[in-house]
Protein backbone atom coordinates (compact mmCIF):
# COMPACT_ATOMS: atom_id res chain seq x y z
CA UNK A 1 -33.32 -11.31 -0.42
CA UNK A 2 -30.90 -10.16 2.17
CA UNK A 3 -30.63 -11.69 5.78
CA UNK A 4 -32.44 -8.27 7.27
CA UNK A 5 -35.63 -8.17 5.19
CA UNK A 6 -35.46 -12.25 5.35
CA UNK A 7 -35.52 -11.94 9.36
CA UNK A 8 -38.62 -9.24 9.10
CA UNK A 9 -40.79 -11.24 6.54
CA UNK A 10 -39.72 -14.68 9.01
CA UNK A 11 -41.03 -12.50 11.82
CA UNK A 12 -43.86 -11.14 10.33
CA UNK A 13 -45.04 -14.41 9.23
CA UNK A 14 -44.23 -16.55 12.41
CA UNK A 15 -46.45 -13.41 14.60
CA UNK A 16 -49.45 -14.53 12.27
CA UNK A 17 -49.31 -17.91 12.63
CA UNK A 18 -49.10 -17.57 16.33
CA UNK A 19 -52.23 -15.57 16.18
CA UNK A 20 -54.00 -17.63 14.16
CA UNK A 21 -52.94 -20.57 16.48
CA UNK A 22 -54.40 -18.19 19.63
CA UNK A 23 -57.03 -17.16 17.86
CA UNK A 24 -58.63 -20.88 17.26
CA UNK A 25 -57.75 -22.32 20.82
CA UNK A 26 -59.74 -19.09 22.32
CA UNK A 27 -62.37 -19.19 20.03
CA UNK A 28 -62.87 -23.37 20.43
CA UNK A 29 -61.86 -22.88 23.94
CA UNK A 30 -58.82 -25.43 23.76
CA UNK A 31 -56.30 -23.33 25.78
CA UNK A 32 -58.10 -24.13 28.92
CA UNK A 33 -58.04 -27.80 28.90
CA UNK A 34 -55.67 -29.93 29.84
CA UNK A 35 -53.64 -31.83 27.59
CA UNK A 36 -53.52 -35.21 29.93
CA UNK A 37 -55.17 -35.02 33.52
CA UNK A 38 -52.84 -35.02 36.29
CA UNK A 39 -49.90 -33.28 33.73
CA UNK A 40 -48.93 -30.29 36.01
CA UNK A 41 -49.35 -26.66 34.92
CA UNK A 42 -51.28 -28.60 31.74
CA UNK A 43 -53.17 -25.79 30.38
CA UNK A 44 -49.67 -23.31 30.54
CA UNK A 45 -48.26 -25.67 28.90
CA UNK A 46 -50.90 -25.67 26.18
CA UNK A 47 -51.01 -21.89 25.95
CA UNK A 48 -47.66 -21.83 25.67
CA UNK A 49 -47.39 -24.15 22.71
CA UNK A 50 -49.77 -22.98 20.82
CA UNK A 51 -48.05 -19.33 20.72
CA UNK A 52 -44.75 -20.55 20.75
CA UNK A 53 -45.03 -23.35 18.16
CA UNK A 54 -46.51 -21.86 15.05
CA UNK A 55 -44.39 -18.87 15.55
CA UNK A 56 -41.27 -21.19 15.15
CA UNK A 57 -42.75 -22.91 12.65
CA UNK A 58 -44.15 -20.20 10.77
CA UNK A 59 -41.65 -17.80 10.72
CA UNK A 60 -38.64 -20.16 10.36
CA UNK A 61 -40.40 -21.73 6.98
CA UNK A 62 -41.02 -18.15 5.59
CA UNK A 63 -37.43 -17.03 6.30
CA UNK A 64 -36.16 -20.08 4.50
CA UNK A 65 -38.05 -19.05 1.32
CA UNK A 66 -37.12 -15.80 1.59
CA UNK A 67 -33.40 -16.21 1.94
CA UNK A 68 -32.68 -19.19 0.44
CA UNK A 69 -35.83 -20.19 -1.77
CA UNK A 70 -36.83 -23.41 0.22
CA UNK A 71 -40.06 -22.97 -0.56
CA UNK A 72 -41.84 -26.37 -0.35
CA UNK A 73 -42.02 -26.33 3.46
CA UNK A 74 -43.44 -22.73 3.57
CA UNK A 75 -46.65 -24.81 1.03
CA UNK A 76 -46.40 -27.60 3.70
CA UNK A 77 -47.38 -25.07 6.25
CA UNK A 78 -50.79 -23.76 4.24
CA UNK A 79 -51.70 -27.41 4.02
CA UNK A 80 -51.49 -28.02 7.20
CA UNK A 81 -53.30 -24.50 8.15
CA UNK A 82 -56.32 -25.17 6.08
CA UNK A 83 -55.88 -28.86 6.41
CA UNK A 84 -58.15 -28.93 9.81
CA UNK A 85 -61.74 -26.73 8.18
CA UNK A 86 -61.29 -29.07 5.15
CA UNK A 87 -62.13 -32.15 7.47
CA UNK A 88 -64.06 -30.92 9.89
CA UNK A 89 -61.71 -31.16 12.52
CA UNK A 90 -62.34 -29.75 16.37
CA UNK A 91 -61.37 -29.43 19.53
CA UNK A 92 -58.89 -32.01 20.46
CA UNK A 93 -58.28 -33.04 16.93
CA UNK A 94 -57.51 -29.00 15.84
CA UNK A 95 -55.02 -28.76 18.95
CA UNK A 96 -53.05 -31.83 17.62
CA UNK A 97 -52.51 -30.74 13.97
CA UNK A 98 -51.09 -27.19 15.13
CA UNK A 99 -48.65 -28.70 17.16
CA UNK A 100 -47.67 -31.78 14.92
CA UNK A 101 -47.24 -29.71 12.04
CA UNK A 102 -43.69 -28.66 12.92
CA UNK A 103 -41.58 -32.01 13.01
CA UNK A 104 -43.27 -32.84 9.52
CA UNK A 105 -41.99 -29.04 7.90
CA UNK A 106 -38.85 -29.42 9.90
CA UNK A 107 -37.93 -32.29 8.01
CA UNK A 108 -39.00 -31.38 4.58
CA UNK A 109 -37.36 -28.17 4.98
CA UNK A 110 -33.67 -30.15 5.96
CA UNK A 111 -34.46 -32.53 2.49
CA UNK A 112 -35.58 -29.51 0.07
CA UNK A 113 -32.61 -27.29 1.43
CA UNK A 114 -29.33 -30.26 0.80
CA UNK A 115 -31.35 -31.23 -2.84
CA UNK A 116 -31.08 -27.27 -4.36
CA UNK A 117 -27.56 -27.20 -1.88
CA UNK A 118 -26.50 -30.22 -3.76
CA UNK A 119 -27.72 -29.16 -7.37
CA UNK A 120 -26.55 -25.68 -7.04
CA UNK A 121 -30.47 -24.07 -6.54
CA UNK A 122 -30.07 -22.60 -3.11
CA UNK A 123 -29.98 -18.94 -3.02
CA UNK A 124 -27.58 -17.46 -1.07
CA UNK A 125 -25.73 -20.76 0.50
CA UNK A 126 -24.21 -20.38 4.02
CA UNK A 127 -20.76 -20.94 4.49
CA UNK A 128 -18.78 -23.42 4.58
CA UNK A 129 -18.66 -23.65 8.36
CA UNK A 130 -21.99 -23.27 8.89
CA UNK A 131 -22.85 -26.63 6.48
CA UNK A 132 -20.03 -28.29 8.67
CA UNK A 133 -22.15 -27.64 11.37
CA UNK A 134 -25.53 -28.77 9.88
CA UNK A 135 -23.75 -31.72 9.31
CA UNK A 136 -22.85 -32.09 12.78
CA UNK A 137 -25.97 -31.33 13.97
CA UNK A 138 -27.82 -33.74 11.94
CA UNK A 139 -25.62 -36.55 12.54
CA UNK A 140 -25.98 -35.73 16.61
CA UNK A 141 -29.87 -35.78 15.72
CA UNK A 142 -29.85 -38.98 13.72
CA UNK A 143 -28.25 -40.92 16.87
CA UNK A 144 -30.22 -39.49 19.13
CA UNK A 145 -33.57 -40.29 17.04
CA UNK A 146 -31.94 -44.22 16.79
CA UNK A 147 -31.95 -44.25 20.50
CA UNK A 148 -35.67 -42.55 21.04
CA UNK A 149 -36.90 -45.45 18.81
CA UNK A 150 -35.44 -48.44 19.96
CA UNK A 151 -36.32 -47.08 23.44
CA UNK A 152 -39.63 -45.62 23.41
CA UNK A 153 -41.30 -45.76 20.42
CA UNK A 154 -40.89 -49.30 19.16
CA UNK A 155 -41.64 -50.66 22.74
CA UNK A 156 -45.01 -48.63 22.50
CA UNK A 157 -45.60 -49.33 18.61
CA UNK A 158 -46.23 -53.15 19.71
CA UNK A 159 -48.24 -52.63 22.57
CA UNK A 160 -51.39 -54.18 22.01
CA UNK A 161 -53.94 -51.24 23.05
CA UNK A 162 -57.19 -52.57 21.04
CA UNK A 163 -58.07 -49.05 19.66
CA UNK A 164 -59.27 -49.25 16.20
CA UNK A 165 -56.33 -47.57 14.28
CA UNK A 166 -57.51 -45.03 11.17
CA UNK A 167 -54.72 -46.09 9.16
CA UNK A 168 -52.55 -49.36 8.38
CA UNK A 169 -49.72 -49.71 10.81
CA UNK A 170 -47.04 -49.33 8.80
CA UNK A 171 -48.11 -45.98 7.74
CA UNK A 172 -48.52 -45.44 11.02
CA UNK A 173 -45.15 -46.26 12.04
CA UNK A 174 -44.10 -44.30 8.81
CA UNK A 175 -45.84 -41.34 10.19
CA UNK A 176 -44.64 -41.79 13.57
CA UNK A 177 -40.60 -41.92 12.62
CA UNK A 178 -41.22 -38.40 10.38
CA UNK A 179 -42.54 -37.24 12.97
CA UNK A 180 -40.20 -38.34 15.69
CA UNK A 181 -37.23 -37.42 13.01
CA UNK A 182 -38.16 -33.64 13.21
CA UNK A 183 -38.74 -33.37 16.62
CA UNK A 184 -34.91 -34.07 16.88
CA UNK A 185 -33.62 -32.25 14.52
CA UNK A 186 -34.86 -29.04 16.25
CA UNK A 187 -34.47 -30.74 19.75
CA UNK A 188 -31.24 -32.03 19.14
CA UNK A 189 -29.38 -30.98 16.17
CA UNK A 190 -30.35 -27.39 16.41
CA UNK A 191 -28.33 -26.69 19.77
CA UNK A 192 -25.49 -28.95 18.71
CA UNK A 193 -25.32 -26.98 15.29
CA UNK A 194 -25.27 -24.16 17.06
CA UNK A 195 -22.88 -24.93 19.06
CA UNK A 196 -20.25 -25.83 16.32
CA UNK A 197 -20.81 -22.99 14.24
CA UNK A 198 -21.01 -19.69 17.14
CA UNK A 199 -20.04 -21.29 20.01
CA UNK A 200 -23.36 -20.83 21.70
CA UNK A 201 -23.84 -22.72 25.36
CA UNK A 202 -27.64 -22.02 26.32
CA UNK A 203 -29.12 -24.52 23.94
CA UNK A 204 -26.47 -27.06 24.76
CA UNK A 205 -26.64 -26.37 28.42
CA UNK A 206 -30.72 -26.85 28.19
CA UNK A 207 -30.17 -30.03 25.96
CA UNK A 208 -27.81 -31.87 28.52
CA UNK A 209 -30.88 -30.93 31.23
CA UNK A 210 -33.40 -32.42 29.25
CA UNK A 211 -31.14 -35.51 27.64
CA UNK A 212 -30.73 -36.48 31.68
CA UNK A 213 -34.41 -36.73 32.31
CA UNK A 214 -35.15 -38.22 28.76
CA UNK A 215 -32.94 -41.32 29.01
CA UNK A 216 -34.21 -42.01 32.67
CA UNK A 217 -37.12 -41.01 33.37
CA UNK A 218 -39.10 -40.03 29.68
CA UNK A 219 -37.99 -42.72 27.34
CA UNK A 220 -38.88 -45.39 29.68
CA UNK A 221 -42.29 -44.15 30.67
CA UNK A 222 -43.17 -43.86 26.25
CA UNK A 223 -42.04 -47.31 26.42
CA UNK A 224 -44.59 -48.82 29.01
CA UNK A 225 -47.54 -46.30 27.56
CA UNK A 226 -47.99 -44.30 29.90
CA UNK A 227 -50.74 -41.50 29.77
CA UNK A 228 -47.78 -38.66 29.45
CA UNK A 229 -47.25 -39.85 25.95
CA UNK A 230 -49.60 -37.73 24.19
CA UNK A 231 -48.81 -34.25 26.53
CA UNK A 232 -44.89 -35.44 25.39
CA UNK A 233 -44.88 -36.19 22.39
CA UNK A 234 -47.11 -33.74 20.98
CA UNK A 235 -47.01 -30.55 23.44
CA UNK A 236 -43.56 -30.52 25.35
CA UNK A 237 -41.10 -31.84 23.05
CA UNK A 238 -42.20 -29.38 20.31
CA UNK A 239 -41.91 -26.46 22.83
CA UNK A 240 -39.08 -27.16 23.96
CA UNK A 241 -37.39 -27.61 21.03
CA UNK A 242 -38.54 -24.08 19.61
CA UNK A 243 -37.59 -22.51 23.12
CA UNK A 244 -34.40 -24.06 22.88
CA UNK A 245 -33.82 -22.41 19.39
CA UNK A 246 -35.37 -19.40 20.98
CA UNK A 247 -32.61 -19.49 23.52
CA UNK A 248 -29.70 -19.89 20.34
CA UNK A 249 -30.94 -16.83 19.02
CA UNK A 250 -31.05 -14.77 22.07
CA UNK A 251 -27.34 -15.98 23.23
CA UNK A 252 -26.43 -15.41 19.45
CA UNK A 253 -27.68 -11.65 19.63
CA UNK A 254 -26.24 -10.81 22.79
CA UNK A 255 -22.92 -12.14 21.38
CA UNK A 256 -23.15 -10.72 17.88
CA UNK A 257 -23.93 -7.27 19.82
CA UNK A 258 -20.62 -7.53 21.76
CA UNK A 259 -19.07 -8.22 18.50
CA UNK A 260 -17.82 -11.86 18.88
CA UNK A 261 -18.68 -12.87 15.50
CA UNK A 262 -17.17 -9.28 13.54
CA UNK A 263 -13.69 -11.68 12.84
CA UNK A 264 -16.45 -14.02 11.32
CA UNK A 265 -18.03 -12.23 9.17
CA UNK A 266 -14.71 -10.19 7.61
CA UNK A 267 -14.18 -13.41 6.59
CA UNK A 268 -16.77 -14.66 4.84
CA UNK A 269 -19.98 -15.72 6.26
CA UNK A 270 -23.66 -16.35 4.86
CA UNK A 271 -23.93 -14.51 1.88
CA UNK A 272 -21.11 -12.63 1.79
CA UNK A 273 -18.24 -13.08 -0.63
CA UNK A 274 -16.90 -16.50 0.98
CA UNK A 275 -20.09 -17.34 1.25
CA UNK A 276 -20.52 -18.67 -2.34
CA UNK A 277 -20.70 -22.40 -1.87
CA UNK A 278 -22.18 -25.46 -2.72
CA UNK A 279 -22.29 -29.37 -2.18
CA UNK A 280 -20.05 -31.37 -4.51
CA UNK A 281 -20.14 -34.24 -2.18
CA UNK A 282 -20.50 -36.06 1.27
CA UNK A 283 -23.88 -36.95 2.75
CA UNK A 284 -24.71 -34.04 4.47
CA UNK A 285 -22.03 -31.47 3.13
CA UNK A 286 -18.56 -32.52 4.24
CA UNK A 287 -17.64 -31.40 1.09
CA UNK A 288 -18.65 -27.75 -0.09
């Protein structure tokens, strides 16, 4: 499928999952609560997630299919949309799995897409700039998920809280490093990919902002427990990875409109005729 009709079906898809997401936080009454007491502008926050977050997720997993037959993720998705009236799962518990669906897909979708890359199964493989820049992106998002967990989450992972724990704790910890893994992949690698392929400053610009706060003020506060842990973890690192993204696209518009990128794409971009590659080697693509 070509980029354009890829883009429509990504968008059409991403506007339903938002309004499913809406529609089930109305109806159970979830939008106007709080994530943490005491978490200014808590219930915007929430609102804003749950439109904003299965949007991303949604309609980035059904462009990937469409475009480039990643398809896996896009199933991950339906599990995880039917997952919550299969167990019974309310209030509290149905606000969680919308929002910590998107790490998990993020990261299946990265594995799925460099396997077919790497056996020549991906339709329509982006450049070879633009898997030098996945590569860069991923690396920036591997350090940065190193430093999260020796930090934060490790600290917190031994802290003795005397909660009964529904599964073993080194699924657990399992689940928790996915999870963490895909946050910064969107959070981190996404802006710096960006970056390195068009040039794009907003997402970087937003990243340094955040980076400042997380190393001094966020990281520190996972580490001791504190009661912003959930409302972080679960509502505003997910959102503000997607609006960062968000922000990547809109700079990336803007420029494409003023024609920034037409020397680009003369040359051979996703799709086109110098477009044709594929992974012979390297860990993430140095080699295509």
């Amino acid at each position: 499928m070509d980029r354009d009709r890829a883009l429509l079906v990504g968008g059409g898809v991403g506007v339903l999952a938002a309004a499913l997401a809406l529609a089930y936080a109305f109806v159970l009454d979830l939008v106007g609560v709080p994530p943490t007491p005491g978490v200014a502008y808590g219930s915007i926050l929430v609102a804003a997630a749950v439109a904003v977050v299965p949007f991303a997720v949604g309609g980035g997993t059904a462009y990937l299919a469409a475009r480039h037959g990643v398809a896996a993720p896009l199933l991950l998705v339906g599990v995880f949309a039917v997952l919550p009236g299969a167990l019974g799962w309310h209030g509290g518990e149905l606000l969680v799995g919308i929002f910590v669906m998107g790490p998990f897909v993020v990261v299946a979708s990265l594995a799925e897409l460099l396997v077919r890359a790497r056996f020549g199964r991906l339709w329509n493989p982006p450049s070879e700039a633009a898997f030098r820049a996945l590569s860069v992106g991923v690396m920036a998002a591997v350090v940065y998920f190193g430093v999260f967990m020796l930090r934060a989450v490790l600290p917190l992972w031994r802290i003795e809280t005397g909660a009964p724990s529904a599964l073993p704790e080194s699924v657990d910890l399992l689940l928790t490093l996915w999870y963490v893994l895909g946050i910064a992949l969107v959070l981190v690698g996404v802006p710096v990919a960006l970056n390195r392929r068009f040039g794009l400053v907003a997402p970087l610009f937003g990243l340094a902002a955040y980076l400042l706060v997380d190393l001094a003020y966020l990281q520190p506060l996972v580490a001791d427990g504190s009661e912003l842990v959930v409302s972080l973890l679960v509502v505003v690192l997910p959102l503000l990875a997607a609006v960062l993204a968000g922000a990547g696209a809109v700079e990336w518009w803007i420029r494409a409109r003023r024609g920034d990128y037409d020397e680009v794409d003369e040359e051979g971009g996703e799709g086109g005729e110098g477009g044709g590659f594929t992974l012979e080697g390297g860990l993430f693509g140095d080699r295509v």
